[in-house]
C-alpha atoms as a PDB file:
ATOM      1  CA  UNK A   1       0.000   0.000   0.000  1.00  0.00           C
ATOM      2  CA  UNK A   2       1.036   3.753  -0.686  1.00  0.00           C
ATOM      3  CA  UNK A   3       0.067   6.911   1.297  1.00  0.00           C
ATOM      4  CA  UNK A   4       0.486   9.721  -0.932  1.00  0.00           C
ATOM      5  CA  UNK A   5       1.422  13.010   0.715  1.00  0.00           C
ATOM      6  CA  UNK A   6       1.086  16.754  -0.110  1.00  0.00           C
ATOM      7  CA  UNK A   7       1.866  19.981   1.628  1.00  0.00           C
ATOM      8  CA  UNK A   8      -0.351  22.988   1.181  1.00  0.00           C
ATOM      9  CA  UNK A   9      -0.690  26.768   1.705  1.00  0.00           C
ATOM     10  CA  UNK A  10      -3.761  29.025   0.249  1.00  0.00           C
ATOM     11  CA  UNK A  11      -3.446  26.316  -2.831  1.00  0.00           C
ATOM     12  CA  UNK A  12      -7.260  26.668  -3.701  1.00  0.00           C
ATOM     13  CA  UNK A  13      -6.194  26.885  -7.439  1.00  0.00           C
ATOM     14  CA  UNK A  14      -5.481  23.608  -8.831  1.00  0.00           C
ATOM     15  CA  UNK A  15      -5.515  21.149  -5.395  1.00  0.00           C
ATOM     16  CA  UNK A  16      -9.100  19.339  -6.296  1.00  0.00           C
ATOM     17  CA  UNK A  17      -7.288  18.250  -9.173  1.00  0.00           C
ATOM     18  CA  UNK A  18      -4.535  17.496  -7.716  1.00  0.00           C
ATOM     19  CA  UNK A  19      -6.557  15.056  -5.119  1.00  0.00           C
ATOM     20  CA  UNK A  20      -8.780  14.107  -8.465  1.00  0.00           C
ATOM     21  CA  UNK A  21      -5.658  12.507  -9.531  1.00  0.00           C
ATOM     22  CA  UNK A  22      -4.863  10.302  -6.479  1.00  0.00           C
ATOM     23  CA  UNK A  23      -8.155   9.217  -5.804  1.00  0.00           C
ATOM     24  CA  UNK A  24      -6.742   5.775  -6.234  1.00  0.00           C
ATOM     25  CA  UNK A  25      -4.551   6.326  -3.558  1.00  0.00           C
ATOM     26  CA  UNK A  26      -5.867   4.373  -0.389  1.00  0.00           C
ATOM     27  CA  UNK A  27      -4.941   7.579   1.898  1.00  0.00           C
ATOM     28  CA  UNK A  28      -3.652  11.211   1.133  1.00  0.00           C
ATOM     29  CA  UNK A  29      -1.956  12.865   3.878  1.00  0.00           C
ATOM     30  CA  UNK A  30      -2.200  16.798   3.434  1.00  0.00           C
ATOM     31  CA  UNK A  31      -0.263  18.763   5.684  1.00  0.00           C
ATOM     32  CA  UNK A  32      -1.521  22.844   5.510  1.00  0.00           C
ATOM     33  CA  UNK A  33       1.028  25.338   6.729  1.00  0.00           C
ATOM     34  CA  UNK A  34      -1.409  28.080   7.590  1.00  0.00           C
ATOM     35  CA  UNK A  35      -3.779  28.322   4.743  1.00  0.00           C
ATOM     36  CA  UNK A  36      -6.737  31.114   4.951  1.00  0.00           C
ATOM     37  CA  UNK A  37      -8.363  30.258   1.829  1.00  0.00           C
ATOM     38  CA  UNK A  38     -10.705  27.096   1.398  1.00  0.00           C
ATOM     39  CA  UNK A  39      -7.802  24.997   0.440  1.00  0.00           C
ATOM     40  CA  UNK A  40      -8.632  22.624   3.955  1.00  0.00           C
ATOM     41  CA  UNK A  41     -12.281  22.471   2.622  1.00  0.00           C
ATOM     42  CA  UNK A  42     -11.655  21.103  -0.488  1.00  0.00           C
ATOM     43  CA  UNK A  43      -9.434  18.833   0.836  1.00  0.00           C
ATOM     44  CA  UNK A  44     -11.875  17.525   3.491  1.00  0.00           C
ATOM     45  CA  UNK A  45     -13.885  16.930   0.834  1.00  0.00           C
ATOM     46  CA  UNK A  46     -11.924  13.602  -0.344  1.00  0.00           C
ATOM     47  CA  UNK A  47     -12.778  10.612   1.439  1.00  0.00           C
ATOM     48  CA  UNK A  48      -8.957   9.406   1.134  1.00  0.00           C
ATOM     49  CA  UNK A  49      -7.852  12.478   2.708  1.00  0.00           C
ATOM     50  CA  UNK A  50      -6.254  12.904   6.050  1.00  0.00           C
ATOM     51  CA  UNK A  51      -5.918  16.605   6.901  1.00  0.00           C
ATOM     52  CA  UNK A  52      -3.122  17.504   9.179  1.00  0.00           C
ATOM     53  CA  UNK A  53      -1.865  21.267  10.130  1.00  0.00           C
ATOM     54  CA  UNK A  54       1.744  22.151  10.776  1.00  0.00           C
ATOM     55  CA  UNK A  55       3.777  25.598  11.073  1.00  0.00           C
ATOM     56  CA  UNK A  56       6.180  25.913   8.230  1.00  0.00           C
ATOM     57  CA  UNK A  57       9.602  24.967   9.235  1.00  0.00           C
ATOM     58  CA  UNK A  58      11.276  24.825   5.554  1.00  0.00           C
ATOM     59  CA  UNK A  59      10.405  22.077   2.632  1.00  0.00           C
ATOM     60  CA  UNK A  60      12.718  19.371   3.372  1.00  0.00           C
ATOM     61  CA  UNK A  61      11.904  19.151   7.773  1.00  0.00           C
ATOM     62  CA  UNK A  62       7.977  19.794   6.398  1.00  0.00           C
ATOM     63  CA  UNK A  63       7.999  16.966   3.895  1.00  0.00           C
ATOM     64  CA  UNK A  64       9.235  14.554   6.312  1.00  0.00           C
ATOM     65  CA  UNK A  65       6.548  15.828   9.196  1.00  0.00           C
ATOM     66  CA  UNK A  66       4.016  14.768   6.562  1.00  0.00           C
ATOM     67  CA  UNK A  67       5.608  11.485   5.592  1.00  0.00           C
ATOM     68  CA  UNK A  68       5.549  10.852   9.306  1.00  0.00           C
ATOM     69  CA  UNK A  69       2.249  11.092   9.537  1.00  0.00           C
ATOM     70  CA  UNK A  70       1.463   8.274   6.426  1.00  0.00           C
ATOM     71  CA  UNK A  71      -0.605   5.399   7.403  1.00  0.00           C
ATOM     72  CA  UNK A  72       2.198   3.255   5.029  1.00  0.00           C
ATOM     73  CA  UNK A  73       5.972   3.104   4.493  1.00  0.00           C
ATOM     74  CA  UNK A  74       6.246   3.587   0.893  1.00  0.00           C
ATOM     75  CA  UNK A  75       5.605   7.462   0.409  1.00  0.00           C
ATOM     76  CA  UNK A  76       4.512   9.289  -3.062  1.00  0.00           C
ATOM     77  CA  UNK A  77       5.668  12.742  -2.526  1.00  0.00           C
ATOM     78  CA  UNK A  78       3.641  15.229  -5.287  1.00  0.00           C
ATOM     79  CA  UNK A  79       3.192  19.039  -4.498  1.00  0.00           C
ATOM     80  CA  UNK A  80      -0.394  21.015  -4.510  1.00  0.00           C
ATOM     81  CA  UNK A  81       0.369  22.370  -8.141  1.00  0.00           C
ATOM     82  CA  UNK A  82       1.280  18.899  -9.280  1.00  0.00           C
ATOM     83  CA  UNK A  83      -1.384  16.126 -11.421  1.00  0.00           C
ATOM     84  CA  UNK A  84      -0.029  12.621 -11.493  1.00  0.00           C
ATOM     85  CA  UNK A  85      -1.673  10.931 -15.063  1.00  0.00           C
ATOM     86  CA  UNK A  86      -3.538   7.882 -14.650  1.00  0.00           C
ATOM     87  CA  UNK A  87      -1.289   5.915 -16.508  1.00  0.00           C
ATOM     88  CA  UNK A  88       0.985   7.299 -13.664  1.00  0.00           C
ATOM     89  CA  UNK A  89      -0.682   5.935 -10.920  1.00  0.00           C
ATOM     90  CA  UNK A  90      -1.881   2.700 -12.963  1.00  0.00           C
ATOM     91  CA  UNK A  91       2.105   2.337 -13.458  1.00  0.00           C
ATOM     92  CA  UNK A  92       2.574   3.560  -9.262  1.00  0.00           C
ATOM     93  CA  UNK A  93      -0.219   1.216  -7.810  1.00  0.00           C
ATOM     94  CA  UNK A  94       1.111  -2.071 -10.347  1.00  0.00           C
ATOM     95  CA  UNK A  95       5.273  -1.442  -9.853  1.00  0.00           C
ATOM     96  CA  UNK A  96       6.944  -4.904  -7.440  1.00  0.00           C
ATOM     97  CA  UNK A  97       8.562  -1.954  -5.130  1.00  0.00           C
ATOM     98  CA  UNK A  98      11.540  -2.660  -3.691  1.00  0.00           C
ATOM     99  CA  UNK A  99      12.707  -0.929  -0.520  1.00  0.00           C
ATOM    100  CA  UNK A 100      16.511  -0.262  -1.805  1.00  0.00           C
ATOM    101  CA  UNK A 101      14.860   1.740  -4.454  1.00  0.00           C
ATOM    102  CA  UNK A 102      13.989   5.568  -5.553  1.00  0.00           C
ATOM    103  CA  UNK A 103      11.892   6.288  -7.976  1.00  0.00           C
ATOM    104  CA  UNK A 104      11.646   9.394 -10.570  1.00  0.00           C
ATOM    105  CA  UNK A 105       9.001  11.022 -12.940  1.00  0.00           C
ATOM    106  CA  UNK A 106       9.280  13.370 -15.456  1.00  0.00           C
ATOM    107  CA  UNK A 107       7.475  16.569 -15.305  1.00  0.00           C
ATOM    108  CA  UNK A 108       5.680  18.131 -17.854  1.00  0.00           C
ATOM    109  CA  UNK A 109       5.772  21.950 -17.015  1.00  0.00           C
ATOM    110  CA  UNK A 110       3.168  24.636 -18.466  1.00  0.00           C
ATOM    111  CA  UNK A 111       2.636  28.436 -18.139  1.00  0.00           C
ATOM    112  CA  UNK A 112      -0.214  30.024 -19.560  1.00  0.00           C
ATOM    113  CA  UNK A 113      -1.182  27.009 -20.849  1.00  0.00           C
ATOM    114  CA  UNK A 114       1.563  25.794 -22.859  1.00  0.00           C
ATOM    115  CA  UNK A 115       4.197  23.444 -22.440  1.00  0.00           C
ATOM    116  CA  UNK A 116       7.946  24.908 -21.770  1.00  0.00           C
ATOM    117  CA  UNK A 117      11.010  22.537 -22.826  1.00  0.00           C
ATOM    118  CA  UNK A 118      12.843  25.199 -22.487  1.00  0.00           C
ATOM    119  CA  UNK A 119      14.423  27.573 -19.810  1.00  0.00           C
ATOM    120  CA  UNK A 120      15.662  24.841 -17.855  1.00  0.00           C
ATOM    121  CA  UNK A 121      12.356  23.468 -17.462  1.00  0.00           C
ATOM    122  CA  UNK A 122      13.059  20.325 -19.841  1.00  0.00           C
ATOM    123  CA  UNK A 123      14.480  17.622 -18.996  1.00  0.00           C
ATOM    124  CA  UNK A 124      12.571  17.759 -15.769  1.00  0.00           C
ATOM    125  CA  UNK A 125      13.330  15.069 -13.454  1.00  0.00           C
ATOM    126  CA  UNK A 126      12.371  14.807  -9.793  1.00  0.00           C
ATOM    127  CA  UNK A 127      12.512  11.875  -7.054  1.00  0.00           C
ATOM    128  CA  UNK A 128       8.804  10.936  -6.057  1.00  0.00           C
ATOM    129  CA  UNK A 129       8.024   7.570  -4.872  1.00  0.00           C
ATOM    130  CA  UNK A 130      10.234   6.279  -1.777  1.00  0.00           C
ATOM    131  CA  UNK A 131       9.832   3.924   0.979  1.00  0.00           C
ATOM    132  CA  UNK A 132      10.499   5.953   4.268  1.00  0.00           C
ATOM    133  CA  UNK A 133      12.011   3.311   6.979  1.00  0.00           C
ATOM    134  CA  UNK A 134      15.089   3.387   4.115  1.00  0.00           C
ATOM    135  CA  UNK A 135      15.304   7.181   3.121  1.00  0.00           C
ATOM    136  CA  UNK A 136      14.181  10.531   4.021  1.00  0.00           C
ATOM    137  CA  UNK A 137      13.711  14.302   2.086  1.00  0.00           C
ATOM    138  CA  UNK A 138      16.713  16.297   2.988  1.00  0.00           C
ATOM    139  CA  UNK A 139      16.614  18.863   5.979  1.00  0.00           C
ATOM    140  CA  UNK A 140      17.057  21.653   2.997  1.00  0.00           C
ATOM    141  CA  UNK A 141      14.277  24.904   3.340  1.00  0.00           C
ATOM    142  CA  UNK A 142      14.509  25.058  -0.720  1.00  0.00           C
ATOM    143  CA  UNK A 143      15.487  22.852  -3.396  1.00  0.00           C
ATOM    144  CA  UNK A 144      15.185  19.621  -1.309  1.00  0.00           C
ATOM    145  CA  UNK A 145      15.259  16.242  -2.808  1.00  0.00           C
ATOM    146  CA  UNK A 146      14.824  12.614  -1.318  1.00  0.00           C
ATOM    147  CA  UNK A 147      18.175  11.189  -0.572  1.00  0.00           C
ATOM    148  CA  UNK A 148      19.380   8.660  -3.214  1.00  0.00           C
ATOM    149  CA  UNK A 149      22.944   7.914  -2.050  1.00  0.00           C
ATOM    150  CA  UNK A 150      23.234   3.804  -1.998  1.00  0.00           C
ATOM    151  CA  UNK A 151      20.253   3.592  -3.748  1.00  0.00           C
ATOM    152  CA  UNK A 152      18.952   2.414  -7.174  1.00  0.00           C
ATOM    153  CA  UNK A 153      17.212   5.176  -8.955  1.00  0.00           C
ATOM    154  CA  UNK A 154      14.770   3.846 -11.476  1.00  0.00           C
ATOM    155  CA  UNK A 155      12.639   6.475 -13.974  1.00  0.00           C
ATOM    156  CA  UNK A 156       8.828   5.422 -14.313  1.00  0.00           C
ATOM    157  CA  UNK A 157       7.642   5.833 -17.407  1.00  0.00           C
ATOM    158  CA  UNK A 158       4.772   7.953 -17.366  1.00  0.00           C
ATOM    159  CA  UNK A 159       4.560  11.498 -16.236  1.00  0.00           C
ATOM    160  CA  UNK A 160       3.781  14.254 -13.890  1.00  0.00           C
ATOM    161  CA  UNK A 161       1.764  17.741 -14.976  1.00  0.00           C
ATOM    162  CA  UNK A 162       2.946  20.910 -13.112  1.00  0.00           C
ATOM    163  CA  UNK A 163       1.955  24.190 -13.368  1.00  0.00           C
ATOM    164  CA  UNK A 164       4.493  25.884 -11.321  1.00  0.00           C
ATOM    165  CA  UNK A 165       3.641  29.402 -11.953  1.00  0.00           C
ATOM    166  CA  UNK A 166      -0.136  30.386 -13.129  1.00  0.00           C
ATOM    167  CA  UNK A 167       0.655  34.535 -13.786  1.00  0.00           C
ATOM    168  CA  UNK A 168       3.284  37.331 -12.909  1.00  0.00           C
ATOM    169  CA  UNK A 169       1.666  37.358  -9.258  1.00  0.00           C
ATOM    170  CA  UNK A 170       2.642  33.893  -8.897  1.00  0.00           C
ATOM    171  CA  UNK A 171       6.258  34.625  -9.766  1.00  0.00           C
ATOM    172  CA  UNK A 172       6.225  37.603  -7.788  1.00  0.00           C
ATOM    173  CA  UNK A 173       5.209  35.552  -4.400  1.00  0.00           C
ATOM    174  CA  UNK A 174       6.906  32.231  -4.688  1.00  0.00           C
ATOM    175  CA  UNK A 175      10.726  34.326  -5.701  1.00  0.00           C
ATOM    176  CA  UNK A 176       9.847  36.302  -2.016  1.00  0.00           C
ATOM    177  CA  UNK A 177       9.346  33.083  -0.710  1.00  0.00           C
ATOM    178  CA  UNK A 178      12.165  30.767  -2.365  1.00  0.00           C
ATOM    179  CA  UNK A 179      15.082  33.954  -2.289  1.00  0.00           C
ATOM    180  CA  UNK A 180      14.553  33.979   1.471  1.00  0.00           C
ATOM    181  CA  UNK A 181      14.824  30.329   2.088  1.00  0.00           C
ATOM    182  CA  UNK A 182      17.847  30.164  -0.085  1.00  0.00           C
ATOM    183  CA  UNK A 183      19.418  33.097   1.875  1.00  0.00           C
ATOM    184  CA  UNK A 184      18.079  31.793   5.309  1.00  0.00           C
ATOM    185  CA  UNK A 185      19.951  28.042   4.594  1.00  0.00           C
ATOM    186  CA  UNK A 186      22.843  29.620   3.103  1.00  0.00           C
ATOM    187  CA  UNK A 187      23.780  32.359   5.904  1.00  0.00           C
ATOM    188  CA  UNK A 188      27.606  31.230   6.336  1.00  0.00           C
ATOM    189  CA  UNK A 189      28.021  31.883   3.154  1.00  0.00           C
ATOM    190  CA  UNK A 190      29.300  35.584   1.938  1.00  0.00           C
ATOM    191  CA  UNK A 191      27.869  37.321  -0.670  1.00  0.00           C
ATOM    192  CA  UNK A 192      28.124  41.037  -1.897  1.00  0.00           C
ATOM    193  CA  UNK A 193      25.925  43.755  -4.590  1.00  0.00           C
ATOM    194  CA  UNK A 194      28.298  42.031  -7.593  1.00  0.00           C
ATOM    195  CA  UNK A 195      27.847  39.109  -7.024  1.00  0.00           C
ATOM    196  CA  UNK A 196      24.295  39.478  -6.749  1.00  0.00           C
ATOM    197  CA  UNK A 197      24.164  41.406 -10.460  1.00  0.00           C
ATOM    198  CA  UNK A 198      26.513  38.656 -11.861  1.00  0.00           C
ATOM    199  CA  UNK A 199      24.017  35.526 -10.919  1.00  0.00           C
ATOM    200  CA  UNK A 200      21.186  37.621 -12.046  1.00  0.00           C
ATOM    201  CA  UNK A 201      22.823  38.730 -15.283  1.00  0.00           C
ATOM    202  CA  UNK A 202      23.691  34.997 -15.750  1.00  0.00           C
ATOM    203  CA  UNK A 203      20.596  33.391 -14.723  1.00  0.00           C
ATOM    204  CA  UNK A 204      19.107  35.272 -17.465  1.00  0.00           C
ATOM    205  CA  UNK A 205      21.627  35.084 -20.200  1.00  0.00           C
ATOM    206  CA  UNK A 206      21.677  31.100 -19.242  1.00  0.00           C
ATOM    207  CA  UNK A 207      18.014  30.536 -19.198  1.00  0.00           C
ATOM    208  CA  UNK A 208      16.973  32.592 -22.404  1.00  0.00           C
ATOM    209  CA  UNK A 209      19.891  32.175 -24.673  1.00  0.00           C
ATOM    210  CA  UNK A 210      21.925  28.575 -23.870  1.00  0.00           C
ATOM    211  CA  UNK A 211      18.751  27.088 -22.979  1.00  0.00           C
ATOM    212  CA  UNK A 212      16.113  28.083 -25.381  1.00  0.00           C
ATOM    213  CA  UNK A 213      14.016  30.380 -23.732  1.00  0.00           C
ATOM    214  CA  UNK A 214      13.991  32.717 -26.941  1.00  0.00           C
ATOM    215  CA  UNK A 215      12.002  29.876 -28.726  1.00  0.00           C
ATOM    216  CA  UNK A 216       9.001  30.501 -26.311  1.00  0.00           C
ATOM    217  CA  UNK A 217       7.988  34.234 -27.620  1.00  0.00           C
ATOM    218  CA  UNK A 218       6.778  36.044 -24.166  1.00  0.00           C
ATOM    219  CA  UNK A 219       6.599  33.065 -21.899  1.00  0.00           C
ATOM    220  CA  UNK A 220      10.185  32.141 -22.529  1.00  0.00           C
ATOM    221  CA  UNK A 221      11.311  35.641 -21.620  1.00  0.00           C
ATOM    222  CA  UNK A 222       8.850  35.838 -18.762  1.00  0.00           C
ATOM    223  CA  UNK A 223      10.380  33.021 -17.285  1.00  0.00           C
ATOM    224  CA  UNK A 224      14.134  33.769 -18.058  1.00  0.00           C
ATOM    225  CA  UNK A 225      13.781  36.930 -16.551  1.00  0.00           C
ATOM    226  CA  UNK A 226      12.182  35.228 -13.217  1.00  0.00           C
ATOM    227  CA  UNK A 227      15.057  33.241 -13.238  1.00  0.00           C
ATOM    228  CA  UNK A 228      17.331  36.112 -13.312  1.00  0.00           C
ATOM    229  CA  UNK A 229      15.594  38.104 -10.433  1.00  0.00           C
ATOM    230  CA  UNK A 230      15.603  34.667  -8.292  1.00  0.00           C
ATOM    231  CA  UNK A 231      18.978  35.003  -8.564  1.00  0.00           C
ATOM    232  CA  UNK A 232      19.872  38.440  -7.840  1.00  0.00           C
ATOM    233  CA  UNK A 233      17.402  38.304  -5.202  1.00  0.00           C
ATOM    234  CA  UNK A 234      19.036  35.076  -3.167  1.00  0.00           C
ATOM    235  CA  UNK A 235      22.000  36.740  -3.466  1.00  0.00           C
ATOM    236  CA  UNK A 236      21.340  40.364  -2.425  1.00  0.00           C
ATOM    237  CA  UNK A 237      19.534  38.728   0.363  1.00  0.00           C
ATOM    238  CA  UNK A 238      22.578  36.783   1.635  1.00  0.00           C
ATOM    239  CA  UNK A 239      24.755  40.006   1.270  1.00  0.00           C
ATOM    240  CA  UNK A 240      22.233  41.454   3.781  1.00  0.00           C
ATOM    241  CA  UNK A 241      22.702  38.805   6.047  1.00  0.00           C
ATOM    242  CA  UNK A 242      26.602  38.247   5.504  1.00  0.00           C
ATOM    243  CA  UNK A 243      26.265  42.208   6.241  1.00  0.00           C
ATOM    244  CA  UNK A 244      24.507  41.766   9.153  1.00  0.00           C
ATOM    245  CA  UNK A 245      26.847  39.245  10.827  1.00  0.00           C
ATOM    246  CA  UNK A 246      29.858  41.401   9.913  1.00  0.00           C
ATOM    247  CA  UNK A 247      28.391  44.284  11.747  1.00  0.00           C
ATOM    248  CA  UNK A 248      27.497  41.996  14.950  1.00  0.00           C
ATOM    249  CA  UNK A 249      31.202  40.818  14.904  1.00  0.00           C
ATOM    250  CA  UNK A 250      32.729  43.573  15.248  1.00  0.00           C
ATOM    251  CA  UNK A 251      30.703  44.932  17.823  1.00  0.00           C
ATOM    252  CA  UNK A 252      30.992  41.794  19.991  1.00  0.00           C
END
């Protein structure tokens, strides 16, 4: 048996179908970090769901509070703006699992409705389906993965949709959110105004030249230049907090 397991905040847009798509699934753990929209309604409306509430403490700890809380050791891991295919789950629910084992999907990622294989959004691979008395998420606030060293990693076939970002406001939150997770798990690191204009200048030139963003008219740019203000962003942030420290050192 598999518990599949999602965390949530205000994620009213797309998490019916997101639930739609495991109703398979003998149990759905949903841990809510503090939504105030109806996102714990709809939720409550599943009869597979179990609805649990948690303060935010980074993705990584967060993911492995709500694996904690599965009914069943093998875990499938899939985020609130996330729709597993039925031929997905059909592949999930059939696959001899073995313990000593990872297991990774392909995403398909769209913005305003079209599909990007572009902008470093393509190939998009990610680590789903785990068994949790063998391996964990990592303890990283952003960009966390399930740990895979000594295991077997073996691709499913079928794939994921994700529709990370749904307009500019979307960008606009989730780079407030992500740059100050980056800069919060990265605070012994230095950082400085330059180096924060180089990443950014970079990110940019990387995501809409060298890897095709140009090809995607507005959307491609749209996201290229996200990519480039995530960047700048994490970094200025970590100069304020290298800046910070600096200043409480020499005081002390």
């Amino acid at each position: 048996m598999i518990s599949a397991t999602i965390l949530t905040k205000n994620s009213s847009k797309y998490i019916w179908r997101t639930l739609a798509s495991l109703e398979k699934f003998p149990e759905i753990v949903v841990l809510d970090t503090g939504s105030d929209d109806n996102t714990c309604q709809i939720a409550q409306s599943f009869p597979n769901v179990r609805l649990h509430r948690h303060e935010f403490i980074g993705f990584g700890p967060t993911h492995n509070i709500a694996t904690s809380l599965a009914q069943y050791d093998w875990i499938f891991s899939i985020d609130s703006d996330e729709f597993a295919s039925p031929q997905l789950v059909d592949e999930i629910t059939s696959l001899p699992l073995d313990a000593q084992t990872v297991y990774s999907v392909r995403r398909k990622n769209f913005y305003r409705g079209k599909e990007i294989k572009a902008c470093g959004w393509y190939p998009d691979i990610v680590f789903r389906l785990y068994n949790r008395t063998t391996t964990r998420f990592s303890d990283d606030f952003v960009h966390e993965s399930i740990r895979t060293d000594g295991f077997q990693v073996k691709q499913l076939q079928n794939t994921l949709e994700h529709i990370p970002y749904a307009s500019v406001d979307d960008f606009l939150s989730k780079m407030q959110k992500y740059t100050t997770l980056y800069a919060e798990q990265n605070r012994g690191k230095s950082s400085s105004c330059f180096k924060a204009f180089f990443h950014g200048a970079y990110a940019f030139i990387r995501s809409y030249f060298f890897k095709r963003g140009l090809f995607y008219g507005r959307e491609g740019f749209e996201i290229s230049l996200y990519n480039a203000n995530c960047a700048f962003y994490k970094y200025l942030k970590l100069a304020d907090i290298s800046s910070s420290r600096k200043s409480l050192d020499q005081k002390s």
